[in-house]
N, C-alpha and C. Protein backbone atom coordinates (compact mmCIF):
# COMPACT_ATOMS: atom_id res chain seq x y z
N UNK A 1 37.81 -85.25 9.11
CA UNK A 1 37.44 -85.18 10.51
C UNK A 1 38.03 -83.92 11.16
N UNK A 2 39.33 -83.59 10.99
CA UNK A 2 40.14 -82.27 11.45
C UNK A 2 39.12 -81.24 11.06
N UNK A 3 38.60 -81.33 9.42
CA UNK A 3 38.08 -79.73 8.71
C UNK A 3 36.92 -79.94 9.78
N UNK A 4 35.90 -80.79 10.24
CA UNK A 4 34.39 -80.76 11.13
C UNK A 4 34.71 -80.29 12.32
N UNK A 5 35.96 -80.96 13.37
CA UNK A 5 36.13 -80.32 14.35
C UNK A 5 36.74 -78.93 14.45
N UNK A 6 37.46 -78.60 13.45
CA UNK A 6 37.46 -76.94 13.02
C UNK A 6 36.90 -75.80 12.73
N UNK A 7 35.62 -76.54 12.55
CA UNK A 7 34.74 -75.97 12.23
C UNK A 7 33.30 -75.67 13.28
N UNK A 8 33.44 -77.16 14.04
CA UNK A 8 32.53 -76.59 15.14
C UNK A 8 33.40 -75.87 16.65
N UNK A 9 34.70 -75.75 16.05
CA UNK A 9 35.47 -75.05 17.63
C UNK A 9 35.09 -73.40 16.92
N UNK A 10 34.90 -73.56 15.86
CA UNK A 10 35.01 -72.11 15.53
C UNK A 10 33.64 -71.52 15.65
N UNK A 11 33.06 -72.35 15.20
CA UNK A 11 31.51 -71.67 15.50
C UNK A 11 30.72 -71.72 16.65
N UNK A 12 31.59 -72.33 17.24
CA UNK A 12 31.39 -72.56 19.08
C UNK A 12 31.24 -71.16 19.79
N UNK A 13 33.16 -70.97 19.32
CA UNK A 13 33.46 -69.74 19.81
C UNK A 13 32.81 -68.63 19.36
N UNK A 14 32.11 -68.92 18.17
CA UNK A 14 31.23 -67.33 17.73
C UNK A 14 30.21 -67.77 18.70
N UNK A 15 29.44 -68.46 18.73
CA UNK A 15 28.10 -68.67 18.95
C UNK A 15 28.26 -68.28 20.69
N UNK A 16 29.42 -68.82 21.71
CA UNK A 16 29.65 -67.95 22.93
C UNK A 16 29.78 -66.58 23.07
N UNK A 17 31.08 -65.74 22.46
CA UNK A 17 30.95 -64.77 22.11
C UNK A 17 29.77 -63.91 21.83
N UNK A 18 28.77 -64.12 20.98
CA UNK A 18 27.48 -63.37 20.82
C UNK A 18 26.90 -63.43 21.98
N UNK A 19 26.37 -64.58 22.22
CA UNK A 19 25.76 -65.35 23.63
C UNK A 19 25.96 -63.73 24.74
N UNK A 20 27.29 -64.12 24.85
CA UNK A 20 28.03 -63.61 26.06
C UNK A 20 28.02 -61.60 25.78
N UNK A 21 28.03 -61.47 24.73
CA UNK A 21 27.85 -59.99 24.61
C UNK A 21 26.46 -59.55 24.20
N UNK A 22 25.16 -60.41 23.84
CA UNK A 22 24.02 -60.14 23.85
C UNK A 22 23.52 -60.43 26.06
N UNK A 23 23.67 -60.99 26.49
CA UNK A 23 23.79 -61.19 28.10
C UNK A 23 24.03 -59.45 28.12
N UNK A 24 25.27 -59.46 28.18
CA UNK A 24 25.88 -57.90 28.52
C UNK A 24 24.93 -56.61 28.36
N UNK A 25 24.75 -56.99 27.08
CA UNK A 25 23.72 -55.82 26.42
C UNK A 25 22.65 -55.74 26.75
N UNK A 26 22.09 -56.40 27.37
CA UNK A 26 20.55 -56.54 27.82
C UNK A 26 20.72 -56.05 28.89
N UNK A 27 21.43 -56.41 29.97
CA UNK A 27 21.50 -55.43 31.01
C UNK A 27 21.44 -53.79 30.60
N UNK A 28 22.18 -53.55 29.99
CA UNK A 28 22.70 -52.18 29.61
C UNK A 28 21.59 -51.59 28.70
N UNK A 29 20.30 -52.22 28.34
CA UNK A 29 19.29 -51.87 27.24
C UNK A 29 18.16 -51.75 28.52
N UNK A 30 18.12 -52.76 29.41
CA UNK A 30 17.13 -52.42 30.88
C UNK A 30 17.62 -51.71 31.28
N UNK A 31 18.84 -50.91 31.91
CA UNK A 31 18.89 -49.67 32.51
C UNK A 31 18.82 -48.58 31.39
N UNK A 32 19.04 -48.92 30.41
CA UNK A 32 19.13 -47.30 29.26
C UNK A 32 17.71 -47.05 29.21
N UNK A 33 16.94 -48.24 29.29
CA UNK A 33 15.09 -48.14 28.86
C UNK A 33 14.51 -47.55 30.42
N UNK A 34 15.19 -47.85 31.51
CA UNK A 34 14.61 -47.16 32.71
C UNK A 34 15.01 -45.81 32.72
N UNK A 35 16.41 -45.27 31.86
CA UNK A 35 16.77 -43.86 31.86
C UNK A 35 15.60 -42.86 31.29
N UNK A 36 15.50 -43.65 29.95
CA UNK A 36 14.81 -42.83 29.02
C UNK A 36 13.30 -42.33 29.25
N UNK A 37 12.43 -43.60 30.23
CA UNK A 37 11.55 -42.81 31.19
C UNK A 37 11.89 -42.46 31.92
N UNK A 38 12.65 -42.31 32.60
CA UNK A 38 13.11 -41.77 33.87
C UNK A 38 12.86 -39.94 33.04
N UNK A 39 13.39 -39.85 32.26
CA UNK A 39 13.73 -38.76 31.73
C UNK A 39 12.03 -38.24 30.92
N UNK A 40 11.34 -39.03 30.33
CA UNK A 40 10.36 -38.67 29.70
C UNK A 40 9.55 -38.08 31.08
N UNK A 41 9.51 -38.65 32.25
CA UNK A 41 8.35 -38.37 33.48
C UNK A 41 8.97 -36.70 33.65
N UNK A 42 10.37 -36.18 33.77
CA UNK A 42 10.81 -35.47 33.90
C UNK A 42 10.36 -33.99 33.31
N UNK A 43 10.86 -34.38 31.66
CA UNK A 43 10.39 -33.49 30.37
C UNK A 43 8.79 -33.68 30.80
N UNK A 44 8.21 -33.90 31.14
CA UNK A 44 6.37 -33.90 31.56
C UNK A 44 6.49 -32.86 32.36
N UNK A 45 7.45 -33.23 32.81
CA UNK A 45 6.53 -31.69 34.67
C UNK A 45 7.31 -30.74 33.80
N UNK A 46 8.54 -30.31 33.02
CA UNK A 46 8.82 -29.42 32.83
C UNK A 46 7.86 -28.58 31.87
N UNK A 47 7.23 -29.65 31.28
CA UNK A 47 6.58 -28.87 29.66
C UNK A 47 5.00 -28.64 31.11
N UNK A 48 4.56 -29.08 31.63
CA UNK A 48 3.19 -29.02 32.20
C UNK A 48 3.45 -28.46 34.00
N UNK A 49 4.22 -27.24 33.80
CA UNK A 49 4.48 -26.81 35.40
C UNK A 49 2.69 -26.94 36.19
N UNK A 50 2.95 -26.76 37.53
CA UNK A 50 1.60 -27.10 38.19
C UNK A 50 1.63 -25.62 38.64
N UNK A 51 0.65 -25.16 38.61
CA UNK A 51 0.33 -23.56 38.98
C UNK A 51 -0.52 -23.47 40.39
């Protein structure tokens, strides 16, 4: 009974841990993905100046 509850405190704590740093990362993957167009609209006007 000790080794089962040892075993699900431990895989608890992984399974929060990920949880909790995949949360994190997703924020940080929606603003990196708004950078990277942000930046592609940019590189456009530079490569296609308007005359």
């Amino acid at each position: 009974m000790d080794e089962l509850m040892g075993s699900i405190i431990q895989n608890g704590f992984s399974i929060a841990v990920a949880s909790f740093l995949l949360v994190r990362m997703d924020k940080r993957l929606e603003e990196l993905t708004k950078a990277v167009i942000s930046l592609g609209a940019v590189m456009e006007k530079i490569a296609r100046p308007e005359n």
